[in-house]
Structures are given as structure tokens and as C-alpha cells.
PDB file of N, CA and C in Angstrom:
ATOM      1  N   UNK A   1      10.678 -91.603 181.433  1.00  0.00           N
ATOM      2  CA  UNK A   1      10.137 -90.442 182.109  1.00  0.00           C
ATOM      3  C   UNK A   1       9.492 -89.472 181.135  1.00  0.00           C
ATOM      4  N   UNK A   2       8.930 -89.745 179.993  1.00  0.00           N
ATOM      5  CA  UNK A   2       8.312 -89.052 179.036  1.00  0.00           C
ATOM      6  C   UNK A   2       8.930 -88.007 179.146  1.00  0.00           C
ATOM      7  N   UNK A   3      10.591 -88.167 178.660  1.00  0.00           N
ATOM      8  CA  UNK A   3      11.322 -86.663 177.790  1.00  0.00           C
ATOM      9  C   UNK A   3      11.899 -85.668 178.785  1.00  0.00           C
ATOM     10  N   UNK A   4      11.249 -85.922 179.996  1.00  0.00           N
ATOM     11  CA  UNK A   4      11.585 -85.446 181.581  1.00  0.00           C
ATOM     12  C   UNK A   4      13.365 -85.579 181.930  1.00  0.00           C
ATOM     13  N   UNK A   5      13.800 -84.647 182.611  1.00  0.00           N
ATOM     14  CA  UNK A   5      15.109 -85.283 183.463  1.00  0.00           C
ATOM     15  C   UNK A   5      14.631 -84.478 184.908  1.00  0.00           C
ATOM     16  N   UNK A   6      15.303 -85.726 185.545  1.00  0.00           N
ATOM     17  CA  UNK A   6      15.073 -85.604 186.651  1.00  0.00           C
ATOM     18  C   UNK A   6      16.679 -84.946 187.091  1.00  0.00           C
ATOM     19  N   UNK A   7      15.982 -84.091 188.295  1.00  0.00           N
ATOM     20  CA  UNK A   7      17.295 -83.054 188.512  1.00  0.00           C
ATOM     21  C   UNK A   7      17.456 -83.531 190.492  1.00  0.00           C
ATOM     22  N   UNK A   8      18.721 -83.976 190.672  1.00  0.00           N
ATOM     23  CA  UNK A   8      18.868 -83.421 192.326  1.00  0.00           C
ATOM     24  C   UNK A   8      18.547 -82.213 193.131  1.00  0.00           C
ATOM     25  N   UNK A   9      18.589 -82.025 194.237  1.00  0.00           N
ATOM     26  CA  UNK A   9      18.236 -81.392 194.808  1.00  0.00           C
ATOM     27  C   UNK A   9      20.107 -80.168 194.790  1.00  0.00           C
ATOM     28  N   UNK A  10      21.241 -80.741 194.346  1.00  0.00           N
ATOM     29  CA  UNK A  10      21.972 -79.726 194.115  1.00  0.00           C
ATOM     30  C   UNK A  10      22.166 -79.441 192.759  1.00  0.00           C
ATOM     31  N   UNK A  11      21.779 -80.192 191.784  1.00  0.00           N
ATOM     32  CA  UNK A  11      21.398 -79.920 190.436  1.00  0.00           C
ATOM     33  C   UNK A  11      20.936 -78.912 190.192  1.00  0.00           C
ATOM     34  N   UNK A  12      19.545 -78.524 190.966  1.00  0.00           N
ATOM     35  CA  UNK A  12      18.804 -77.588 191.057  1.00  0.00           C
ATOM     36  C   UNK A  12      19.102 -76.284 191.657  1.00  0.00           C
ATOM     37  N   UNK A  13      19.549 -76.634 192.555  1.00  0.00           N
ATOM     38  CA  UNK A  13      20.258 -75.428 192.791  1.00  0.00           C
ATOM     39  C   UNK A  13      21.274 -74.495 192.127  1.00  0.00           C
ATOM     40  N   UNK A  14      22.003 -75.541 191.702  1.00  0.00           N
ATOM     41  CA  UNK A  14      23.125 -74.691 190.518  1.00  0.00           C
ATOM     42  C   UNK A  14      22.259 -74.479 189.204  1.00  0.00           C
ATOM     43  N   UNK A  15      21.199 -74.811 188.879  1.00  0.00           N
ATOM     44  CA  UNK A  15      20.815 -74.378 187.820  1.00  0.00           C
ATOM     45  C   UNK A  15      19.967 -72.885 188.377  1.00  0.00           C
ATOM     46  N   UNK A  16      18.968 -72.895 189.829  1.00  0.00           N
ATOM     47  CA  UNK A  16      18.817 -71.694 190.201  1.00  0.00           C
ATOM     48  C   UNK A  16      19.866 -70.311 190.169  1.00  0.00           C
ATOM     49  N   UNK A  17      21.226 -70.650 190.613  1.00  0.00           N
ATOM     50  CA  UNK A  17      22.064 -69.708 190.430  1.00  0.00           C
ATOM     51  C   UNK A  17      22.702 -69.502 189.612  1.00  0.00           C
ATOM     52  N   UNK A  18      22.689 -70.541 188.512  1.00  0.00           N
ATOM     53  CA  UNK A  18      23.022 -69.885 186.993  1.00  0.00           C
ATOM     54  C   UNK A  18      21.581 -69.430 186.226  1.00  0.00           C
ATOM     55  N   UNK A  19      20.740 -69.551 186.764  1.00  0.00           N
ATOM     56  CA  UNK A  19      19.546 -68.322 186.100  1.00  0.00           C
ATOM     57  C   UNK A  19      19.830 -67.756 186.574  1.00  0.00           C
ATOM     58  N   UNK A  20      20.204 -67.284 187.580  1.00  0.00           N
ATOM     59  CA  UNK A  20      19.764 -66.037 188.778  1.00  0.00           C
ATOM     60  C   UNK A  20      20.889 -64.726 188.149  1.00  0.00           C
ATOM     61  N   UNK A  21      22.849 -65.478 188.036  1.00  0.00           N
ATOM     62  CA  UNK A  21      23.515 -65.213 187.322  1.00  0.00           C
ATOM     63  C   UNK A  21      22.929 -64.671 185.896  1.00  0.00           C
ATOM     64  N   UNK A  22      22.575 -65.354 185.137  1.00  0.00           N
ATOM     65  CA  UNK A  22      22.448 -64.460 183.863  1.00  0.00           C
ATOM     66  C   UNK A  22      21.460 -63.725 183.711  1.00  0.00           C
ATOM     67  N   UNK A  23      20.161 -63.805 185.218  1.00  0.00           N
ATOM     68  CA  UNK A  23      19.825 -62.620 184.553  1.00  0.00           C
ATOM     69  C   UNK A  23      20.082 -61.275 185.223  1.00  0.00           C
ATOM     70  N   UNK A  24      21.550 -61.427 185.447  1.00  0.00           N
ATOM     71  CA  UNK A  24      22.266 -60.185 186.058  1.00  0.00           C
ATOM     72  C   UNK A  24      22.882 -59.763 184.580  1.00  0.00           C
ATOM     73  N   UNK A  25      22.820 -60.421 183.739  1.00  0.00           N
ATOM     74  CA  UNK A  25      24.040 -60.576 182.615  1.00  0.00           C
ATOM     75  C   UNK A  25      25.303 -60.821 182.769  1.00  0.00           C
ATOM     76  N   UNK A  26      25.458 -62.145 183.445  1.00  0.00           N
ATOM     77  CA  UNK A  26      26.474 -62.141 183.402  1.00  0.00           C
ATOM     78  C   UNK A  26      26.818 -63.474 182.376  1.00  0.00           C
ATOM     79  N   UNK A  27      28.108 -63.574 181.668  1.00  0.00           N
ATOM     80  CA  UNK A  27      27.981 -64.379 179.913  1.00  0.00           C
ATOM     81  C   UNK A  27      28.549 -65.865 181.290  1.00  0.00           C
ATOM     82  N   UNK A  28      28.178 -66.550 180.315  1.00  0.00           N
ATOM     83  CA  UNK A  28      28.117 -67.774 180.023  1.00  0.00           C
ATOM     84  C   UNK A  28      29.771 -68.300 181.009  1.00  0.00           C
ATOM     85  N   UNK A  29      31.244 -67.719 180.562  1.00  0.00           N
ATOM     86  CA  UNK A  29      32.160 -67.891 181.016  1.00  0.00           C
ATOM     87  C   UNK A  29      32.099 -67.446 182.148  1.00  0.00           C
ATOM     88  N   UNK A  30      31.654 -66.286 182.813  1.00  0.00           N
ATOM     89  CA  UNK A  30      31.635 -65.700 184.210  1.00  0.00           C
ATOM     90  C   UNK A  30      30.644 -66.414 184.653  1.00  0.00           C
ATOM     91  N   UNK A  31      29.413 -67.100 184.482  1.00  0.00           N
ATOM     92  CA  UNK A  31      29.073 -68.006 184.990  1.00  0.00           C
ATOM     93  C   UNK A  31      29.780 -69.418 185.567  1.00  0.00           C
ATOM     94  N   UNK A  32      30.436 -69.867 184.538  1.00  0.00           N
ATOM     95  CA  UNK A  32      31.539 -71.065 184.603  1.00  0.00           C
ATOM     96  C   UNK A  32      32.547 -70.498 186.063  1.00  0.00           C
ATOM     97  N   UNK A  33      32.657 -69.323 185.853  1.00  0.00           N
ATOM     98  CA  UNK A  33      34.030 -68.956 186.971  1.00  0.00           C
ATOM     99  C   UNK A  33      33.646 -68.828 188.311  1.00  0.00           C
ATOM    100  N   UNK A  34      31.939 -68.494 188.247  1.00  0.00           N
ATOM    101  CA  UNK A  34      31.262 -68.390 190.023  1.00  0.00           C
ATOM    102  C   UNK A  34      31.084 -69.715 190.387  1.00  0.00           C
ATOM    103  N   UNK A  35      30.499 -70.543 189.087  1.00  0.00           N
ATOM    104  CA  UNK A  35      30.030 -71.871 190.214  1.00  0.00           C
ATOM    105  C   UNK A  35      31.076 -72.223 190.320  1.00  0.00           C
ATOM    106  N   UNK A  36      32.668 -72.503 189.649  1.00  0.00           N
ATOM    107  CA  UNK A  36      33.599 -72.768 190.135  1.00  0.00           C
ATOM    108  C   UNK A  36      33.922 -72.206 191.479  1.00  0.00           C
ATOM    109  N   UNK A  37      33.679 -71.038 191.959  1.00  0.00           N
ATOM    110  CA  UNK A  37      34.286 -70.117 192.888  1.00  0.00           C
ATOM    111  C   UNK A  37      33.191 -70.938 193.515  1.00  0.00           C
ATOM    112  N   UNK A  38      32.160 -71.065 193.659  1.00  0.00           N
ATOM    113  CA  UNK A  38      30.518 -71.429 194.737  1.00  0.00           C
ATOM    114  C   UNK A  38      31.578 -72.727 195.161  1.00  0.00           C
ATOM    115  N   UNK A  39      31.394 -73.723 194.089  1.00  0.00           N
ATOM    116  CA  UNK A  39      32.014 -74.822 194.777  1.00  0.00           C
ATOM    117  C   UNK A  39      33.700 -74.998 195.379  1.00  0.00           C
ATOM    118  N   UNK A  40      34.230 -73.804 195.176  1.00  0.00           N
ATOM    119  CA  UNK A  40      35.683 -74.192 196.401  1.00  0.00           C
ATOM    120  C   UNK A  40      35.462 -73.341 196.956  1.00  0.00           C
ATOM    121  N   UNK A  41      35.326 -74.374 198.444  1.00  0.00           N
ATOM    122  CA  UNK A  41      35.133 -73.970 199.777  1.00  0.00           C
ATOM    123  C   UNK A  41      36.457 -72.751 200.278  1.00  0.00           C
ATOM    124  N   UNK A  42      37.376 -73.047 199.816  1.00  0.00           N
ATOM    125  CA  UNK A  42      38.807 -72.119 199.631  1.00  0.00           C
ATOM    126  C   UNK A  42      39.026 -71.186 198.902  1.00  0.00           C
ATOM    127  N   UNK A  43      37.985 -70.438 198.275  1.00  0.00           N
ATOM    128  CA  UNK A  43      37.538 -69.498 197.385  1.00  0.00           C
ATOM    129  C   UNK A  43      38.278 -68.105 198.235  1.00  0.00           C
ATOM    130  N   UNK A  44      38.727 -67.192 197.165  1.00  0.00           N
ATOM    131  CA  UNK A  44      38.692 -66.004 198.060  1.00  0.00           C
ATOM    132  C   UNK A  44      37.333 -65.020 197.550  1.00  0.00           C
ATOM    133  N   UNK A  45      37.039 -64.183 198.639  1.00  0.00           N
ATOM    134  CA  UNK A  45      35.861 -63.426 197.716  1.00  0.00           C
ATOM    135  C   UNK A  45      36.420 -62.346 197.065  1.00  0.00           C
ATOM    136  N   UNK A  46      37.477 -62.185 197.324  1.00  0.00           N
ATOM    137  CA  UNK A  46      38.008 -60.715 196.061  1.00  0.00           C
ATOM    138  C   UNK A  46      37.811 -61.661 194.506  1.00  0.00           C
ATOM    139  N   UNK A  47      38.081 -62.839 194.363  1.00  0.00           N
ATOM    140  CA  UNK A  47      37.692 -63.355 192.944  1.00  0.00           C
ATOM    141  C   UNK A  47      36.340 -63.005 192.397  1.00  0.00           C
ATOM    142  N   UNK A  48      35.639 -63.355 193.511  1.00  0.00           N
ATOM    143  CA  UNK A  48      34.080 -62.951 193.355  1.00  0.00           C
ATOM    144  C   UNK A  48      34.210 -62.129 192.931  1.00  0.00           C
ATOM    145  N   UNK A  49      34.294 -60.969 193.973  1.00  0.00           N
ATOM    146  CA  UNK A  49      33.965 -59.210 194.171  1.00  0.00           C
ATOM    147  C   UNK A  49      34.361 -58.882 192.823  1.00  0.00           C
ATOM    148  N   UNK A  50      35.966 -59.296 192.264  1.00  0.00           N
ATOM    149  CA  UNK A  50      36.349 -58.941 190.746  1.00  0.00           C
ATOM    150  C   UNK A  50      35.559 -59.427 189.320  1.00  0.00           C
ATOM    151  N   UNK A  51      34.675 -60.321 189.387  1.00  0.00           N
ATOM    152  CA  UNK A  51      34.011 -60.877 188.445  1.00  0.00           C
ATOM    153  C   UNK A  51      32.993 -59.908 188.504  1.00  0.00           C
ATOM    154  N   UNK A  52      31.875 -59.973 189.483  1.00  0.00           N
ATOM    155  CA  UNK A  52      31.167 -58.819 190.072  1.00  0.00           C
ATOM    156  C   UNK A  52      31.172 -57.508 189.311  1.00  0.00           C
ATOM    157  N   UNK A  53      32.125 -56.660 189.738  1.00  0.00           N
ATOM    158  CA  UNK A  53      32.659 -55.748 189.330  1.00  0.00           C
ATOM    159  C   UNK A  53      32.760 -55.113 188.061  1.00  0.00           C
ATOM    160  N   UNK A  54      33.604 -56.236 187.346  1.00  0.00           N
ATOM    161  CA  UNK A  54      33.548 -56.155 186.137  1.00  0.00           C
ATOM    162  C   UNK A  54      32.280 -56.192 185.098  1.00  0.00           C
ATOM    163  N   UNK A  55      31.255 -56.888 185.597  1.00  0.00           N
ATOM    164  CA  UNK A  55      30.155 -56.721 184.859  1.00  0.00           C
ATOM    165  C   UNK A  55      28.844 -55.681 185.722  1.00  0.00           C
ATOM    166  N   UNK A  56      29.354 -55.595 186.464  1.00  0.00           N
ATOM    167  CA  UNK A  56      28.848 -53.674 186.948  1.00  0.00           C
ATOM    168  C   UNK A  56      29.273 -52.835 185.938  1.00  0.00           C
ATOM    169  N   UNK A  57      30.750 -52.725 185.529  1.00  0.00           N
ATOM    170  CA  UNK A  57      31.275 -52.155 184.694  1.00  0.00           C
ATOM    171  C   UNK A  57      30.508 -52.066 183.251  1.00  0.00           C
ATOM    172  N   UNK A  58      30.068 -52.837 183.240  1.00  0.00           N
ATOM    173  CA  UNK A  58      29.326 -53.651 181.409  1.00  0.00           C
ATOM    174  C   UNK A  58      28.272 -53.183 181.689  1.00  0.00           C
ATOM    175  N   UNK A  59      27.486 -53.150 182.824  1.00  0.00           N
ATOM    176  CA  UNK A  59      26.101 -53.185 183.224  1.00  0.00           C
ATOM    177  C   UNK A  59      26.210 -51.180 182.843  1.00  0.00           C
ATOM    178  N   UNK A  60      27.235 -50.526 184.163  1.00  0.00           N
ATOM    179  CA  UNK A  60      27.192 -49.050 184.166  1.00  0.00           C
ATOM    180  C   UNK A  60      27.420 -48.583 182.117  1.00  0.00           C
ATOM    181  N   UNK A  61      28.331 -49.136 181.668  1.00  0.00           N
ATOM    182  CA  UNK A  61      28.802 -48.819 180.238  1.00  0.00           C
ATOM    183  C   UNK A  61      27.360 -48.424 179.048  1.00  0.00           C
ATOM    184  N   UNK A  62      26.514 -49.875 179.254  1.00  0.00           N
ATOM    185  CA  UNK A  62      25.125 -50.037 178.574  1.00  0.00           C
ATOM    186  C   UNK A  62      24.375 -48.934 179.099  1.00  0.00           C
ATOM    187  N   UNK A  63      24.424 -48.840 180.457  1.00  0.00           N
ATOM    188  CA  UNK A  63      23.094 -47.438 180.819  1.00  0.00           C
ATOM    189  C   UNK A  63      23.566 -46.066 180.359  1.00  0.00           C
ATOM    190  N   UNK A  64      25.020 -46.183 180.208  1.00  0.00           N
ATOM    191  CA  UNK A  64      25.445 -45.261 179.590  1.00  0.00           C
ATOM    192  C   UNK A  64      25.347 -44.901 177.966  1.00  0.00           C
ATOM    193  N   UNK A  65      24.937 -45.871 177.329  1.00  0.00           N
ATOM    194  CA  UNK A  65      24.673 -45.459 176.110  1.00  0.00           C
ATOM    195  C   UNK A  65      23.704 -45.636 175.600  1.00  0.00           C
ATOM    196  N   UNK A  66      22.614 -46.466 176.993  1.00  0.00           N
ATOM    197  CA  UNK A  66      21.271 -46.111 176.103  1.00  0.00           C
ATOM    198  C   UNK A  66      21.172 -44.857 176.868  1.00  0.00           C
ATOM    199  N   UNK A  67      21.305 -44.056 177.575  1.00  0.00           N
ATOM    200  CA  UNK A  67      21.004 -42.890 178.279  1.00  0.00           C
ATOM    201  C   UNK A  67      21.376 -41.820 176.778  1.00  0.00           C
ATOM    202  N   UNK A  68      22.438 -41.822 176.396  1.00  0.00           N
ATOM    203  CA  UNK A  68      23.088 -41.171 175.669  1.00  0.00           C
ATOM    204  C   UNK A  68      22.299 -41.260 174.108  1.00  0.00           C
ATOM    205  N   UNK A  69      21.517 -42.244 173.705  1.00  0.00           N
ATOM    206  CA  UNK A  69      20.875 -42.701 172.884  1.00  0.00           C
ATOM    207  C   UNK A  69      19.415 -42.302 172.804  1.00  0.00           C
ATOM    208  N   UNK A  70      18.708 -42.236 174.365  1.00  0.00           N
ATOM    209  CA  UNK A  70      17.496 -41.736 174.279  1.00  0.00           C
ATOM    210  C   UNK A  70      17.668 -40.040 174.119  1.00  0.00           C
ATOM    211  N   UNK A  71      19.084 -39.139 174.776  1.00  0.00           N
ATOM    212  CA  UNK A  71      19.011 -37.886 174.775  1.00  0.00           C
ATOM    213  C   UNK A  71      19.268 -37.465 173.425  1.00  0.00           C
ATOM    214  N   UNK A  72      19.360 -38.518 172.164  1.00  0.00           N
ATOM    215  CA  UNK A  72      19.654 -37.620 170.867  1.00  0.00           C
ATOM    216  C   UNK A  72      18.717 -38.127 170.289  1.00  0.00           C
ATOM    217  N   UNK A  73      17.380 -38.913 170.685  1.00  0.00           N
ATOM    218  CA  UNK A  73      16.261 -39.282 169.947  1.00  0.00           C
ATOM    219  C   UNK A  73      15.332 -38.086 170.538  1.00  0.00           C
ATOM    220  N   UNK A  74      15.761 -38.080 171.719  1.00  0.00           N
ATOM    221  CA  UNK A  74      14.683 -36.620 172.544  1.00  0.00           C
ATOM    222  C   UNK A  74      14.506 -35.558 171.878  1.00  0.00           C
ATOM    223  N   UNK A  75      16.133 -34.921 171.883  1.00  0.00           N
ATOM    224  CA  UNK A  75      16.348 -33.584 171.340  1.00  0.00           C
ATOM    225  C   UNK A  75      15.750 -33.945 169.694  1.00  0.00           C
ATOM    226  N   UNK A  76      16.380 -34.891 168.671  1.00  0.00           N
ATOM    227  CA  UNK A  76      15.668 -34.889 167.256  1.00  0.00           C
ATOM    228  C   UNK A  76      14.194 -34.670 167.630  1.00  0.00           C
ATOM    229  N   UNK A  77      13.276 -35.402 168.418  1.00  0.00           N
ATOM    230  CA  UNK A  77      11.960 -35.281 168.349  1.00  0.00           C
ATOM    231  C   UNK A  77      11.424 -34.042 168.697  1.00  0.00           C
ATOM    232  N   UNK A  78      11.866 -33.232 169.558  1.00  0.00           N
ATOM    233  CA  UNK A  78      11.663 -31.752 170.313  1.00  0.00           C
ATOM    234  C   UNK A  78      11.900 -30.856 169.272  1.00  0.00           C
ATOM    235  N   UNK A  79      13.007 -31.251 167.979  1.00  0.00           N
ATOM    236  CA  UNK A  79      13.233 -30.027 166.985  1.00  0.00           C
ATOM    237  C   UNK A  79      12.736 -30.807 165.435  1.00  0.00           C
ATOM    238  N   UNK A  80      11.821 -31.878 165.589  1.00  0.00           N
ATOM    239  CA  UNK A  80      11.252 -32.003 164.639  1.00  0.00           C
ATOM    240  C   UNK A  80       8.838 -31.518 164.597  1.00  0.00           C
ATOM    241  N   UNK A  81       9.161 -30.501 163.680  1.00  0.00           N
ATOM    242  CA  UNK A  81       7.853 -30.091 163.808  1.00  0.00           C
ATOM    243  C   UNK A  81       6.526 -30.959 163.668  1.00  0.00           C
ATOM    244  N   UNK A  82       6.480 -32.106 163.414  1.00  0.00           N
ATOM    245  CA  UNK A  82       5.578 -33.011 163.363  1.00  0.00           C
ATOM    246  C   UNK A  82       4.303 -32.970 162.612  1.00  0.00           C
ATOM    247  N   UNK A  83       4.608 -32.215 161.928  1.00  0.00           N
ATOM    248  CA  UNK A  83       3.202 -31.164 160.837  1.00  0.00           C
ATOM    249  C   UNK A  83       3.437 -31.917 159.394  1.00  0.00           C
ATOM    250  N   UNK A  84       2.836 -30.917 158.700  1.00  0.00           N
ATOM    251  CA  UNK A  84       2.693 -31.235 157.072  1.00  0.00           C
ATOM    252  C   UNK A  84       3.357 -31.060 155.720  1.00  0.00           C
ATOM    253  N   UNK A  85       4.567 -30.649 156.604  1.00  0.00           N
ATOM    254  CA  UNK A  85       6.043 -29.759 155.988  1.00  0.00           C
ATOM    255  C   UNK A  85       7.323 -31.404 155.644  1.00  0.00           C
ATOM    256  N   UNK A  86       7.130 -31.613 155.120  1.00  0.00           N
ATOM    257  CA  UNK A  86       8.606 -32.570 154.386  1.00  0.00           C
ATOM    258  C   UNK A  86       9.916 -32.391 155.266  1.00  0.00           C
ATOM    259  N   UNK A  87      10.148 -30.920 155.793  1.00  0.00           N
ATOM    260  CA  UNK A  87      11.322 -30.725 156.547  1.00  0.00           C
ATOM    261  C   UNK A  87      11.517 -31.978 158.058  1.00  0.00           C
ATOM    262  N   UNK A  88      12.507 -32.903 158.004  1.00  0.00           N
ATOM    263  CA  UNK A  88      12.724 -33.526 159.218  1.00  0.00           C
ATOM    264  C   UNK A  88      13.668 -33.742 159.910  1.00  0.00           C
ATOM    265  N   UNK A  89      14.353 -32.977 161.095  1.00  0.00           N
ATOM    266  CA  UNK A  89      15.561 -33.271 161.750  1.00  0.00           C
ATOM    267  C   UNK A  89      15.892 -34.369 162.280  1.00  0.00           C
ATOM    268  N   UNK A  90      15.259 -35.446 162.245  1.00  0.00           N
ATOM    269  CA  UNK A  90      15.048 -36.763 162.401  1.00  0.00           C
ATOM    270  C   UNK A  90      15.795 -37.733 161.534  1.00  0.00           C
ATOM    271  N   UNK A  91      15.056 -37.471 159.700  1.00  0.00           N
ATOM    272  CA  UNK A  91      15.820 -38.042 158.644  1.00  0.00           C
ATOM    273  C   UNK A  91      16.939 -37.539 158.769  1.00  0.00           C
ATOM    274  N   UNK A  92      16.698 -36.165 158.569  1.00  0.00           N
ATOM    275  CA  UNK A  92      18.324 -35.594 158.570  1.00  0.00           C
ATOM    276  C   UNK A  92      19.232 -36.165 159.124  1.00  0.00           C
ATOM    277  N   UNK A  93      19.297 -36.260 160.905  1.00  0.00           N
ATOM    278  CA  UNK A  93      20.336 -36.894 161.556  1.00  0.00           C
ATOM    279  C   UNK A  93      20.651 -38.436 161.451  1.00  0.00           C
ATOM    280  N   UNK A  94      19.726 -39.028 160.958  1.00  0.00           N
ATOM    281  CA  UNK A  94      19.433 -40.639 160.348  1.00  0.00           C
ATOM    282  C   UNK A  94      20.387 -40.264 159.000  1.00  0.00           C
ATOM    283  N   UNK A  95      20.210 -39.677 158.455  1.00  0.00           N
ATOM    284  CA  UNK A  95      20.867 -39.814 156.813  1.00  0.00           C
ATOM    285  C   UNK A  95      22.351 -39.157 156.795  1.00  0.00           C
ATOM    286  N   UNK A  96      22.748 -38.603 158.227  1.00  0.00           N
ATOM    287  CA  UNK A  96      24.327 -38.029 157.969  1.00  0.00           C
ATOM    288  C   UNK A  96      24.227 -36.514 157.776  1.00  0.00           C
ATOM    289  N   UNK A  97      22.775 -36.127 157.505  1.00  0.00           N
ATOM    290  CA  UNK A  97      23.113 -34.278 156.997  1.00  0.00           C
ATOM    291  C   UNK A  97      22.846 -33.811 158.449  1.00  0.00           C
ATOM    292  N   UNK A  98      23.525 -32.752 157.842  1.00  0.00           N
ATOM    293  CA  UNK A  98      23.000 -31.538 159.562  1.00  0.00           C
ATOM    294  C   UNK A  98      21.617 -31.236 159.463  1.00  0.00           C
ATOM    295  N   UNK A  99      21.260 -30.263 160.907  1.00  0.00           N
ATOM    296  CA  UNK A  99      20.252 -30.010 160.622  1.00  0.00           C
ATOM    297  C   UNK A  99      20.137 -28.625 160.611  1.00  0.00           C
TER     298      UNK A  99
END
């Protein structure tokens, strides 16, 4: 098949919902634990809902620190004068000194 694999029609599918999965971010093991959960029919969904959850948690944590990350690049840029003066609150807070 020139290097090709040929995939089933549920092959494919579980490979659709493990893309679909990570690009929620969810890692590699919480992937392993849904298609497990997808395929038993005897699944409860609080397992779900808790996997879920938890990387809401990861997801809310990250927006939280790039949020927190853009508001101290903001404020450095707002109190750095951008002129012809050597003075920079920028380096400064980059190098550990106050400003």
C-alpha cells in the first residue's frame, strides 16, 4: 500500500476522538481513561464528568497565569518611556532590581 495503513471505519473514529481529546489538552493518560470509559458500555458518567473537570481545572489554572503574565508585561510597558534615555523598567524587572 505504498507506506499507507489502512484504518476501519472504528479505527477512525477513535483516532477522531483522540484528536478531538487532545486538542482540548487533554495528556495522553486521560486520553487512555476516556476511550476506555467510550468503550464500556457500563461506564458511569461521573468518571467522565471527573476527568473533564479536572482538566478544566488545568485549562482555568493556565488562563490564569497567562492573564497574570500579560498584566505585568502591560504595566512594565506603560512605565517604560520608550525614548532615548538608557533608563528601563522592563530590564529592571527582568534583572531582579526594583523599579
Amino acid at each position: 500500500m505504498a507506506g499507507y495503513r489502512a484504518f476501519c471505519d472504528k479505527e477512525l473514529h477513535k483516532l477522531a476522538f483522540l484528536g478531538r481529546a487532545r486538542s482540548l489538552g487533554f495528556t495522553i493518560e486521560d486520553c487512555r481513561a476516556l476511550v476506555a470509559l467510550y468503550d464500556d458500555e457500563t461506564r458511569a458518567s461521573s468518571d467522565v464528568k471527573r476527568i473533564a473537570n479536572e482538566q478544566l481545572v488545568q485549562i482555568e489554572s493556565k488562563i490564569s497565569g497567562l492573564n497574570a503574565m500579560r498584566d505585568t508585561l502591560s504595566h512594565l510597558i506603560d512605565e517604560c518611556a520608550g525614548d532615548h534615555r538608557p533608563d528601563c523598567p522592563i530590564l529592571k524587572d527582568l534583572g531582579g532590581l526594583e523599579n
